[in-house]
PDB file of N, CA and C in Angstrom:
ATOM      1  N   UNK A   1      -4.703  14.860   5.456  1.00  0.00           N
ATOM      2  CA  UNK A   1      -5.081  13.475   5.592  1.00  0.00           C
ATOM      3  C   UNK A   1      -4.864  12.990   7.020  1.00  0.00           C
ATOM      4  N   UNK A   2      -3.714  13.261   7.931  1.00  0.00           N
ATOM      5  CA  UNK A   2      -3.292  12.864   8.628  1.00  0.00           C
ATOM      6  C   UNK A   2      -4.648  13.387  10.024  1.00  0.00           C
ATOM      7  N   UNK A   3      -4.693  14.891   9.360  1.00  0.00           N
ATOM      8  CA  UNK A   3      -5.581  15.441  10.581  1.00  0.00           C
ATOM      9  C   UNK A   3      -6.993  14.742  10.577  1.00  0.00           C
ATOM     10  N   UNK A   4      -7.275  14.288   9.301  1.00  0.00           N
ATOM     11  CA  UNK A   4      -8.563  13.469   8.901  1.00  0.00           C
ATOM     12  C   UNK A   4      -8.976  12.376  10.081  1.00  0.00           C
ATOM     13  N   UNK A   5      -7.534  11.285  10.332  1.00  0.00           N
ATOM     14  CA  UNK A   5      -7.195  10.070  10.677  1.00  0.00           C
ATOM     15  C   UNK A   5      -7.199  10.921  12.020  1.00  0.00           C
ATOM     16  N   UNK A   6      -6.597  11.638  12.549  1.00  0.00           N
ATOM     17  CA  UNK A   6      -6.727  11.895  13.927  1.00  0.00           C
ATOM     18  C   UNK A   6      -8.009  12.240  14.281  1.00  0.00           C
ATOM     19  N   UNK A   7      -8.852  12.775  13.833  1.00  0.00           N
ATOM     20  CA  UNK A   7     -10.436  13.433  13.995  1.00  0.00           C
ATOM     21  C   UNK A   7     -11.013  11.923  13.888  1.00  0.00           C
ATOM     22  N   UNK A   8     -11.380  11.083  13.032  1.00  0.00           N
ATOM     23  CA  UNK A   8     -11.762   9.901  13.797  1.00  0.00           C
ATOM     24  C   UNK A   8     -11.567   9.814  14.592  1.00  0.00           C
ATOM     25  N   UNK A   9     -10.067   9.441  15.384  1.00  0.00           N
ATOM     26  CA  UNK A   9      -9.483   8.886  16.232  1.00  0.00           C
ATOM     27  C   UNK A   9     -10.360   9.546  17.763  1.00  0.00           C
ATOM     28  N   UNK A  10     -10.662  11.169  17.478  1.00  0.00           N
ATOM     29  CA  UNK A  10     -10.546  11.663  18.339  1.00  0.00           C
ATOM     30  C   UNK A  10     -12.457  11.596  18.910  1.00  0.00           C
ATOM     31  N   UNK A  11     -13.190  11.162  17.742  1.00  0.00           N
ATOM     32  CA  UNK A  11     -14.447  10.920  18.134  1.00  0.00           C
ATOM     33  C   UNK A  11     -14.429   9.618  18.403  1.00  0.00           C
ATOM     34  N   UNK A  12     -13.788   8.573  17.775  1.00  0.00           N
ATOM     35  CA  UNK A  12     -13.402   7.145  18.483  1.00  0.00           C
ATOM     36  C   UNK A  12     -13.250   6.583  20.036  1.00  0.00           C
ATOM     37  N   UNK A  13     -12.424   7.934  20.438  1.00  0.00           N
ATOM     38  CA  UNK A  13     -12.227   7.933  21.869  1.00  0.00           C
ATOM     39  C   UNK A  13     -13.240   8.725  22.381  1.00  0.00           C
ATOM     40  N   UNK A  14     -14.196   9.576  21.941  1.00  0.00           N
ATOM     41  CA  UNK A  14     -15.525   9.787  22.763  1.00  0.00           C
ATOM     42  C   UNK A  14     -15.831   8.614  23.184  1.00  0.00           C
ATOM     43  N   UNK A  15     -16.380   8.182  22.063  1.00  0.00           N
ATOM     44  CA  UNK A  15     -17.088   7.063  21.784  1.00  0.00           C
ATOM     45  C   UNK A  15     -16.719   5.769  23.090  1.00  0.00           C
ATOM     46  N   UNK A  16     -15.618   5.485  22.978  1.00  0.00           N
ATOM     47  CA  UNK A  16     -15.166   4.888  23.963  1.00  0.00           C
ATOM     48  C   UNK A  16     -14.889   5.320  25.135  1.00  0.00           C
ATOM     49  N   UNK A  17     -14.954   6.331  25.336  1.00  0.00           N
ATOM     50  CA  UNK A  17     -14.816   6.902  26.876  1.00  0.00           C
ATOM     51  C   UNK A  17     -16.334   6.932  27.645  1.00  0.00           C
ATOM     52  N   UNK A  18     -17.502   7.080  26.589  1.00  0.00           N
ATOM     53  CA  UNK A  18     -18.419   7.103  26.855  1.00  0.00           C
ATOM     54  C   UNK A  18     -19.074   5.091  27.150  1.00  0.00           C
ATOM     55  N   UNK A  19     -18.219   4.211  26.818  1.00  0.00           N
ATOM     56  CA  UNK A  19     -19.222   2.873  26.445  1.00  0.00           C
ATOM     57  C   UNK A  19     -19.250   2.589  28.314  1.00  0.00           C
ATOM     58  N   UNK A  20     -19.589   1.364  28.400  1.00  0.00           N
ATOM     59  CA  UNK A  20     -20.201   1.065  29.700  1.00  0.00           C
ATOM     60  C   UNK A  20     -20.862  -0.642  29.734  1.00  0.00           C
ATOM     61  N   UNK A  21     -20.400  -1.524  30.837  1.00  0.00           N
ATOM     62  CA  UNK A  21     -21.677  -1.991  30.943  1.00  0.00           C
ATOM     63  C   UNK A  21     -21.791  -3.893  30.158  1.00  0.00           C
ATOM     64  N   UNK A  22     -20.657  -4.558  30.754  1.00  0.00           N
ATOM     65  CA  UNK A  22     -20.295  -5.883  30.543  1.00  0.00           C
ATOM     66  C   UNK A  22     -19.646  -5.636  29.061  1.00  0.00           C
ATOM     67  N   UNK A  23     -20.404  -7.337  28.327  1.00  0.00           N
ATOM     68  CA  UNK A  23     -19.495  -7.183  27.215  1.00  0.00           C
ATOM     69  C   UNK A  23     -20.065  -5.907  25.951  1.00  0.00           C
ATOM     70  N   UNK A  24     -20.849  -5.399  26.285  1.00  0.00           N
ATOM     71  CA  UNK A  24     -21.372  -4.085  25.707  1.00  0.00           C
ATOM     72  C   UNK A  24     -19.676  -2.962  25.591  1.00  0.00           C
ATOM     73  N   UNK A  25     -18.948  -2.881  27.005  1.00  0.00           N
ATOM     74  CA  UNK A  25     -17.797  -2.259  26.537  1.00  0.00           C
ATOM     75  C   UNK A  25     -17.247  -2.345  25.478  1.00  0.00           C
ATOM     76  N   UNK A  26     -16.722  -3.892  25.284  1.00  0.00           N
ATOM     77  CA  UNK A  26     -15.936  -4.250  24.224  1.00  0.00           C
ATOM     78  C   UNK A  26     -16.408  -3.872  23.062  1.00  0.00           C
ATOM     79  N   UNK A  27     -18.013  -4.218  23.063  1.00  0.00           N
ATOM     80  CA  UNK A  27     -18.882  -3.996  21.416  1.00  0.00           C
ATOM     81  C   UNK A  27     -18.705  -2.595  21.427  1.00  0.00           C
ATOM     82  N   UNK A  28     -18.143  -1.587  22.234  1.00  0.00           N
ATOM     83  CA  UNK A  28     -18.218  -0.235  21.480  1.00  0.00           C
ATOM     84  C   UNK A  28     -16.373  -0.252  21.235  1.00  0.00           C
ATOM     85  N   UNK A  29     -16.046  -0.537  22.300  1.00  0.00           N
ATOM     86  CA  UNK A  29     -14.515  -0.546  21.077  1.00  0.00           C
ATOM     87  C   UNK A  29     -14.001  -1.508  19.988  1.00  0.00           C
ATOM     88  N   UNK A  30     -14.917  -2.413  19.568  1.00  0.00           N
ATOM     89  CA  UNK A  30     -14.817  -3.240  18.326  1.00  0.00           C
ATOM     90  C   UNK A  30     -15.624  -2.074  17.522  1.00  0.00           C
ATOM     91  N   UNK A  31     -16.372  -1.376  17.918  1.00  0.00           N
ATOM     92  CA  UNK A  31     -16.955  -0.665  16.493  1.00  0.00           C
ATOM     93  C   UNK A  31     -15.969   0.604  16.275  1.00  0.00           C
ATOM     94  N   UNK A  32     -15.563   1.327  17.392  1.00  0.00           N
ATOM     95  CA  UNK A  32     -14.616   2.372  17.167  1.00  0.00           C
ATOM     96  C   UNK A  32     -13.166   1.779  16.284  1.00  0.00           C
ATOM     97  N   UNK A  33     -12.998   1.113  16.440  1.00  0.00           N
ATOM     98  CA  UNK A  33     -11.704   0.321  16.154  1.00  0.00           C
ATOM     99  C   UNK A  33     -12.371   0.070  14.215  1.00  0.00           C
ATOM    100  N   UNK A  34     -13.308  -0.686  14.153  1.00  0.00           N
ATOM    101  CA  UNK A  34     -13.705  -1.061  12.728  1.00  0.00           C
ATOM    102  C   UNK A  34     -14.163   0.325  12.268  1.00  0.00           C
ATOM    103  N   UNK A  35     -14.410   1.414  12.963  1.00  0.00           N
ATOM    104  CA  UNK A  35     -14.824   2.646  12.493  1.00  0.00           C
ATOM    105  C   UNK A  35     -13.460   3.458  11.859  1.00  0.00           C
ATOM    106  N   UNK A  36     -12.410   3.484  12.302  1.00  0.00           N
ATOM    107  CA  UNK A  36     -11.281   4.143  12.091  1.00  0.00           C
ATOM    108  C   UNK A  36     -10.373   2.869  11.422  1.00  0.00           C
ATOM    109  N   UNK A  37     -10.692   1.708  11.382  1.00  0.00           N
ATOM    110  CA  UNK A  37      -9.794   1.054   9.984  1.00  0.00           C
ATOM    111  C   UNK A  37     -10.910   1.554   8.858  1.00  0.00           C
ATOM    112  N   UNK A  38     -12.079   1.687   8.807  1.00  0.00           N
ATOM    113  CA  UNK A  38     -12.845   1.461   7.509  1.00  0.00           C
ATOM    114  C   UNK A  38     -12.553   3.300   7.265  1.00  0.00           C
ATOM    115  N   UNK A  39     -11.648   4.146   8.103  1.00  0.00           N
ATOM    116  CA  UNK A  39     -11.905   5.391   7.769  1.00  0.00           C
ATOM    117  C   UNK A  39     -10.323   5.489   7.380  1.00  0.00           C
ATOM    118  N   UNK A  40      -9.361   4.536   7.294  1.00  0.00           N
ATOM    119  CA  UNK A  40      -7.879   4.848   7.211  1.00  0.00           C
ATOM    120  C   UNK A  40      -7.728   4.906   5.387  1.00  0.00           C
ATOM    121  N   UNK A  41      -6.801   5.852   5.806  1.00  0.00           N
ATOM    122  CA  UNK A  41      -6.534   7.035   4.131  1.00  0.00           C
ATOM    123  C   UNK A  41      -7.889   7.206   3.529  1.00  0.00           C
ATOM    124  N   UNK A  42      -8.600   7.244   4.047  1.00  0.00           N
ATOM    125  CA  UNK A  42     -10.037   8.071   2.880  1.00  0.00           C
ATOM    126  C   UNK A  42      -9.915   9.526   3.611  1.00  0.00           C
ATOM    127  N   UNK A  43     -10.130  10.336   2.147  1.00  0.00           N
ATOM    128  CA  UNK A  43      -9.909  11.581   2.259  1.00  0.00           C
ATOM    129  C   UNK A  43     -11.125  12.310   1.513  1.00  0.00           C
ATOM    130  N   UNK A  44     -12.009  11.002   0.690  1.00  0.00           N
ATOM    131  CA  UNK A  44     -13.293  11.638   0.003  1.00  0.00           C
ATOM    132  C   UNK A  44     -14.358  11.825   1.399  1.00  0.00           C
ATOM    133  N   UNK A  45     -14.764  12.939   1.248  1.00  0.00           N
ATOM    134  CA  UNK A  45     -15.706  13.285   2.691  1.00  0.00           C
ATOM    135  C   UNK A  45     -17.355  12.616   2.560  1.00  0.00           C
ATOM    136  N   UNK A  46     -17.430  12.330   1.588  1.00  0.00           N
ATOM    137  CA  UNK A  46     -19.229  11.483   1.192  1.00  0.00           C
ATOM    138  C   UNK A  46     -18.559   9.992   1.581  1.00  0.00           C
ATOM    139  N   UNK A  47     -17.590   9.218   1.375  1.00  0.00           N
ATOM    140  CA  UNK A  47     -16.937   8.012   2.518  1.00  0.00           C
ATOM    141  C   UNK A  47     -17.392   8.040   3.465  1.00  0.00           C
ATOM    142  N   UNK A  48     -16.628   9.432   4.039  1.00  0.00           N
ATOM    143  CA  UNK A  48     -16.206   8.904   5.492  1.00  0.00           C
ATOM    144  C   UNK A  48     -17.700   9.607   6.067  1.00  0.00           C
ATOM    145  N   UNK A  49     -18.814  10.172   5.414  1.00  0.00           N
ATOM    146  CA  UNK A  49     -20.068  10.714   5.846  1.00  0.00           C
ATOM    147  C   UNK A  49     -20.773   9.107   6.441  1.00  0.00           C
ATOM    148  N   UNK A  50     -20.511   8.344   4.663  1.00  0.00           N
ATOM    149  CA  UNK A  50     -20.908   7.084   4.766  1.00  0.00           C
ATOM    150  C   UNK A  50     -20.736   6.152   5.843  1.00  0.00           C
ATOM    151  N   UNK A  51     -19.687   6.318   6.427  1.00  0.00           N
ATOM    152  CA  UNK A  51     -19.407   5.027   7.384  1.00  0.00           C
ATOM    153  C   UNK A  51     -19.803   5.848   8.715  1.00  0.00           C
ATOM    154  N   UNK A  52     -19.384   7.088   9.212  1.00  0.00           N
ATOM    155  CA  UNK A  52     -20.231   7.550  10.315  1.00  0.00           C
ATOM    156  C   UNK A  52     -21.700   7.415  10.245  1.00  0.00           C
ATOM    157  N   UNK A  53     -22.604   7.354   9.492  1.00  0.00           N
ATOM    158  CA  UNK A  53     -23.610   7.203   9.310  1.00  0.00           C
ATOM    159  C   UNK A  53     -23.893   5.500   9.427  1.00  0.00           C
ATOM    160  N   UNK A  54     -23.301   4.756   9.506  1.00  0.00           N
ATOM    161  CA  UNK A  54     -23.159   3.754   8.972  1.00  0.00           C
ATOM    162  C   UNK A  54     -22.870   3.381  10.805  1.00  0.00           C
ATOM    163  N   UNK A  55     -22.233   3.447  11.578  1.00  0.00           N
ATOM    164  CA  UNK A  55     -21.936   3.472  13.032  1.00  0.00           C
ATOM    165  C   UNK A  55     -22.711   4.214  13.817  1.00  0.00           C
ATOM    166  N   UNK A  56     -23.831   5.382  12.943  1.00  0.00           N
ATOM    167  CA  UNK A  56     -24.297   6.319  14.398  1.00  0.00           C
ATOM    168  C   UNK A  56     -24.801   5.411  14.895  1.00  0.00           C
ATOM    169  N   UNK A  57     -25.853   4.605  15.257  1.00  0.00           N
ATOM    170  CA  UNK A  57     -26.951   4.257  16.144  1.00  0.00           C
ATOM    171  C   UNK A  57     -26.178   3.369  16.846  1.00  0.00           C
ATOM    172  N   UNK A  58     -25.060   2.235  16.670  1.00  0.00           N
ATOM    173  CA  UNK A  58     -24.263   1.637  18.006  1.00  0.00           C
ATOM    174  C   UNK A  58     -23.683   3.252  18.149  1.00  0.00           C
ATOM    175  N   UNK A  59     -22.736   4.285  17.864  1.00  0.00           N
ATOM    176  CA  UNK A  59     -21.997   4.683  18.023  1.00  0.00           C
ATOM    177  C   UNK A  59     -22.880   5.484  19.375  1.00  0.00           C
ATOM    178  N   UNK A  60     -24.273   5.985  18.930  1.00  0.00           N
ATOM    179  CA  UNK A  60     -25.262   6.715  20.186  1.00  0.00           C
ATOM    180  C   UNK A  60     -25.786   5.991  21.411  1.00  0.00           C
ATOM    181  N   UNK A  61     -25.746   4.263  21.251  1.00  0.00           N
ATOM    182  CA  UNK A  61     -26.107   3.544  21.842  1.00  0.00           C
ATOM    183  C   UNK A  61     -24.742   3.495  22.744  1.00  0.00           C
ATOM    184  N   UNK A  62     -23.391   3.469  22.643  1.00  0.00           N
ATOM    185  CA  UNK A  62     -22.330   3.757  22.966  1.00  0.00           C
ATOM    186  C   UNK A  62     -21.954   5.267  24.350  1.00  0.00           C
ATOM    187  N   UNK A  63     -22.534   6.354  23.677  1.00  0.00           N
ATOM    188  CA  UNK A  63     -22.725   7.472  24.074  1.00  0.00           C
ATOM    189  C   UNK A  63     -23.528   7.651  25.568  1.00  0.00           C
ATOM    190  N   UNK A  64     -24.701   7.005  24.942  1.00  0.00           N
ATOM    191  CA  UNK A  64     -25.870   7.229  26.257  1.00  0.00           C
ATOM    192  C   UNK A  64     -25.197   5.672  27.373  1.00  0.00           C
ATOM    193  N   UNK A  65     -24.350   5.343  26.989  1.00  0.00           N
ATOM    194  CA  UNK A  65     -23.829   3.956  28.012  1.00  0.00           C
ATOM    195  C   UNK A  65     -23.858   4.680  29.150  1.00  0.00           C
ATOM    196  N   UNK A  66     -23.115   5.886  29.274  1.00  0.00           N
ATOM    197  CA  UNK A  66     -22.282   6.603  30.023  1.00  0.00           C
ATOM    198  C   UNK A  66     -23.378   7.585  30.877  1.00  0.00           C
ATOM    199  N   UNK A  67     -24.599   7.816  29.987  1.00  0.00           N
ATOM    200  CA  UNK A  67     -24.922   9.228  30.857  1.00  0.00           C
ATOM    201  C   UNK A  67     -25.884   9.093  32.426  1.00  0.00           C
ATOM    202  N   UNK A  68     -25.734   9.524  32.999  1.00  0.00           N
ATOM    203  CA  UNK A  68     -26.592   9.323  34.468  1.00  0.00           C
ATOM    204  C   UNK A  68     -25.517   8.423  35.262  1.00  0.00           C
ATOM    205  N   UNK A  69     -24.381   8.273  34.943  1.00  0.00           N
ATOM    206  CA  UNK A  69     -23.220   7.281  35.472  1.00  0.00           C
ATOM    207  C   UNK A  69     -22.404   8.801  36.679  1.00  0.00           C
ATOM    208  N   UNK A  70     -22.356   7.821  37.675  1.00  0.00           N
ATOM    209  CA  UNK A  70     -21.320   8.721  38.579  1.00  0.00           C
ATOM    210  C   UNK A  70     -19.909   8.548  38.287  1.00  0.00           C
ATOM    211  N   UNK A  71     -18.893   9.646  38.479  1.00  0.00           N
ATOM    212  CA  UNK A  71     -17.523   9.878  38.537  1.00  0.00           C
ATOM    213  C   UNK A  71     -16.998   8.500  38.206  1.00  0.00           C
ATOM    214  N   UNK A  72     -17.323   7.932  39.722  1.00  0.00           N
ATOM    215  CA  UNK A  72     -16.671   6.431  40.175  1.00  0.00           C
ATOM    216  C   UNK A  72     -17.225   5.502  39.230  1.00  0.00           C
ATOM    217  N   UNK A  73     -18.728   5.346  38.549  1.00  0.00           N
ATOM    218  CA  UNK A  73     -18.766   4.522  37.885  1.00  0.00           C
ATOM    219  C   UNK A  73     -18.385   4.693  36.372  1.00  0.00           C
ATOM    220  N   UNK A  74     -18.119   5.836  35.907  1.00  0.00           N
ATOM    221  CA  UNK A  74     -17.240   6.119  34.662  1.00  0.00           C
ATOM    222  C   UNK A  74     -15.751   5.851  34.396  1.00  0.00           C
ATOM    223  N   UNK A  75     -15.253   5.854  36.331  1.00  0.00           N
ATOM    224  CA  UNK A  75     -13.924   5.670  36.002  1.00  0.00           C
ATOM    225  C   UNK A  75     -13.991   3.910  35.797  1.00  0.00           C
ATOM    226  N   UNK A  76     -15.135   3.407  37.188  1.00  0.00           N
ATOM    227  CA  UNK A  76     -14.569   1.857  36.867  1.00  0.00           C
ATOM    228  C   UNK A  76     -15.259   1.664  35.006  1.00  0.00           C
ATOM    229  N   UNK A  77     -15.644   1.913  34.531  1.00  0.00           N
ATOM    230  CA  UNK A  77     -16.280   1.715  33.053  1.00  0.00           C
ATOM    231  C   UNK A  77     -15.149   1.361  32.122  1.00  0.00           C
ATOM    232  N   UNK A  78     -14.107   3.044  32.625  1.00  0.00           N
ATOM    233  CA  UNK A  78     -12.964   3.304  32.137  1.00  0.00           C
ATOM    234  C   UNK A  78     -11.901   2.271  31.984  1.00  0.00           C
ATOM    235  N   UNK A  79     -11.475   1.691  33.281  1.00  0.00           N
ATOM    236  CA  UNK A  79     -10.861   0.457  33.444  1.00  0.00           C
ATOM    237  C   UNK A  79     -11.411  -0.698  33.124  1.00  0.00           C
ATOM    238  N   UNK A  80     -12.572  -1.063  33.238  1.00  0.00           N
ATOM    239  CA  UNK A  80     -13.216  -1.951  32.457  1.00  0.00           C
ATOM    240  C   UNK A  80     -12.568  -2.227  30.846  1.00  0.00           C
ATOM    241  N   UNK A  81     -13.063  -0.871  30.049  1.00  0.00           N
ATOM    242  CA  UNK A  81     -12.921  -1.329  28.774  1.00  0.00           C
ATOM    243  C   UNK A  81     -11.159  -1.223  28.424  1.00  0.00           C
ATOM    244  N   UNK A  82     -10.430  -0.820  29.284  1.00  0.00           N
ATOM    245  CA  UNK A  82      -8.555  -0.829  29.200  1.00  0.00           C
ATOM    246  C   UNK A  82      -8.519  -2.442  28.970  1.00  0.00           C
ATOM    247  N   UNK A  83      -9.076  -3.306  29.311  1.00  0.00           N
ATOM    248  CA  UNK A  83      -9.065  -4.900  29.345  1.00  0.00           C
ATOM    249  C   UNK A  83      -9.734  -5.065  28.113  1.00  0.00           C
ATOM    250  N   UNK A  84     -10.261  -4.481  26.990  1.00  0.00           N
ATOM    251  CA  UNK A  84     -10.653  -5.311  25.994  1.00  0.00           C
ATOM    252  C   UNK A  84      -9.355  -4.856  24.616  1.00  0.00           C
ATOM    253  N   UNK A  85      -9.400  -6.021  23.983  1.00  0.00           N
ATOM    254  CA  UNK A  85      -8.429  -6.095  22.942  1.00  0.00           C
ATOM    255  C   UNK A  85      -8.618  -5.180  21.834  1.00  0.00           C
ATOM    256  N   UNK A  86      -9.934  -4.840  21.747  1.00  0.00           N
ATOM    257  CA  UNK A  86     -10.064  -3.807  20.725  1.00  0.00           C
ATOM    258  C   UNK A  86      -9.128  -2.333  21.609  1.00  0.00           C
ATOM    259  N   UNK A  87      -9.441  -1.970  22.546  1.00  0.00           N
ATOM    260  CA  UNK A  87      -8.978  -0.488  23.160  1.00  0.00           C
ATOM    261  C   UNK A  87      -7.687  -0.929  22.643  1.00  0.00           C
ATOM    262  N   UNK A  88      -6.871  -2.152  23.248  1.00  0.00           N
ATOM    263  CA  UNK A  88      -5.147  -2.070  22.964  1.00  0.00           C
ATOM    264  C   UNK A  88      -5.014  -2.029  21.470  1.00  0.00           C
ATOM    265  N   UNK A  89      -5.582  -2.286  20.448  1.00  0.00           N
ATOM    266  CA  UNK A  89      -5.886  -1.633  19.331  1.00  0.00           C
ATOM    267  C   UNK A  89      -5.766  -0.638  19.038  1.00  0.00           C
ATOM    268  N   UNK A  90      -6.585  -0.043  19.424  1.00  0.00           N
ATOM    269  CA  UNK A  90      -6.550   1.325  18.877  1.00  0.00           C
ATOM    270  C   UNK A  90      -6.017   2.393  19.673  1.00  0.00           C
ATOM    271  N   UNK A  91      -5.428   2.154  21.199  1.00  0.00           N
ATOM    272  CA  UNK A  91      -4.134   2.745  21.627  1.00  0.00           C
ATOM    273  C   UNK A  91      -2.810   2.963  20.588  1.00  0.00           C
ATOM    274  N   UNK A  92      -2.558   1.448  19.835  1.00  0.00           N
ATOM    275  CA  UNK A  92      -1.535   1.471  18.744  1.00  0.00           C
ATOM    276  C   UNK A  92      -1.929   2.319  17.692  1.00  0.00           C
ATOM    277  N   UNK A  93      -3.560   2.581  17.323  1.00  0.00           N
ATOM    278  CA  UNK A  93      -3.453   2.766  15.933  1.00  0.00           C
ATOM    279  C   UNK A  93      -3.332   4.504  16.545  1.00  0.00           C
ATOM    280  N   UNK A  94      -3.651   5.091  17.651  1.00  0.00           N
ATOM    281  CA  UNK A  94      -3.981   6.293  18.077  1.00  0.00           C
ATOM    282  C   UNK A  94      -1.942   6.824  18.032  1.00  0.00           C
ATOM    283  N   UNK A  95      -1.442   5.584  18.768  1.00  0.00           N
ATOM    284  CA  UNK A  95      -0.091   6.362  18.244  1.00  0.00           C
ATOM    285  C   UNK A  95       1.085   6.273  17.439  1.00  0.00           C
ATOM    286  N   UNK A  96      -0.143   5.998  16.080  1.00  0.00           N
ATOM    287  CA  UNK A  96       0.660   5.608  14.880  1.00  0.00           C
ATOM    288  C   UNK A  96       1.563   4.104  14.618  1.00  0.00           C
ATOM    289  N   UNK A  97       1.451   3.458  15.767  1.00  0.00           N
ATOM    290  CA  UNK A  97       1.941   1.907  15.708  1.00  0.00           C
ATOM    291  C   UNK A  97       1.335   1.474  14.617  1.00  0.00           C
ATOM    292  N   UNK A  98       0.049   1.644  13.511  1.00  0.00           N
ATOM    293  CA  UNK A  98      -0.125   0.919  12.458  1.00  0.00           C
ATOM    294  C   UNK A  98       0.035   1.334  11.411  1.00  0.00           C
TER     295      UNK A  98
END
């Protein structure tokens, strides 16, 4: 279960490493964040199919934020989205603070 909750976690932070691009940052870590509460303790795999399916198209819209972006503009992206309230979120939920 636990490894379940970390494997979100760990496409969560694609997801967010990849966003970009005003308040568009934040809207991808409000969905990563609502993606991994709506995935906490489900262990039935047609769920959690459900709700990834249910996030791909922001979650790809998220993805491609990032691509054709230089070094420098991934890192400022990076720091960008450290300032939205969803990331300090799910920093806590990433190390078990919830």
């Amino acid at each position: 279960m636990k490894k379940l909750f970390v494997s979100a976690g760990v496409v969560s932070a694609m997801f967010l490493a990849s966003c970009g691009g005003g308040s568009d940052v934040c809207d991808c870590a409000d969905m990563s964040v609502a993606m991994m509460n709506e995935m906490k303790g489900l262990e039935d795999m047609a769920k959690i199919t459900e709700i990834t399916e249910k996030y791909a198209a922001q979650a790809e819209k998220c993805e491609k934020m990032g691509e054709g972006k230089s070094d420098e503009e991934l890192k400022a992206m990076e720091e960008e989205i450290k300032g939205c309230a969803s990331f300090k979120e799910m920093e806590k939920m990433m190390s078990g603070g919830q």
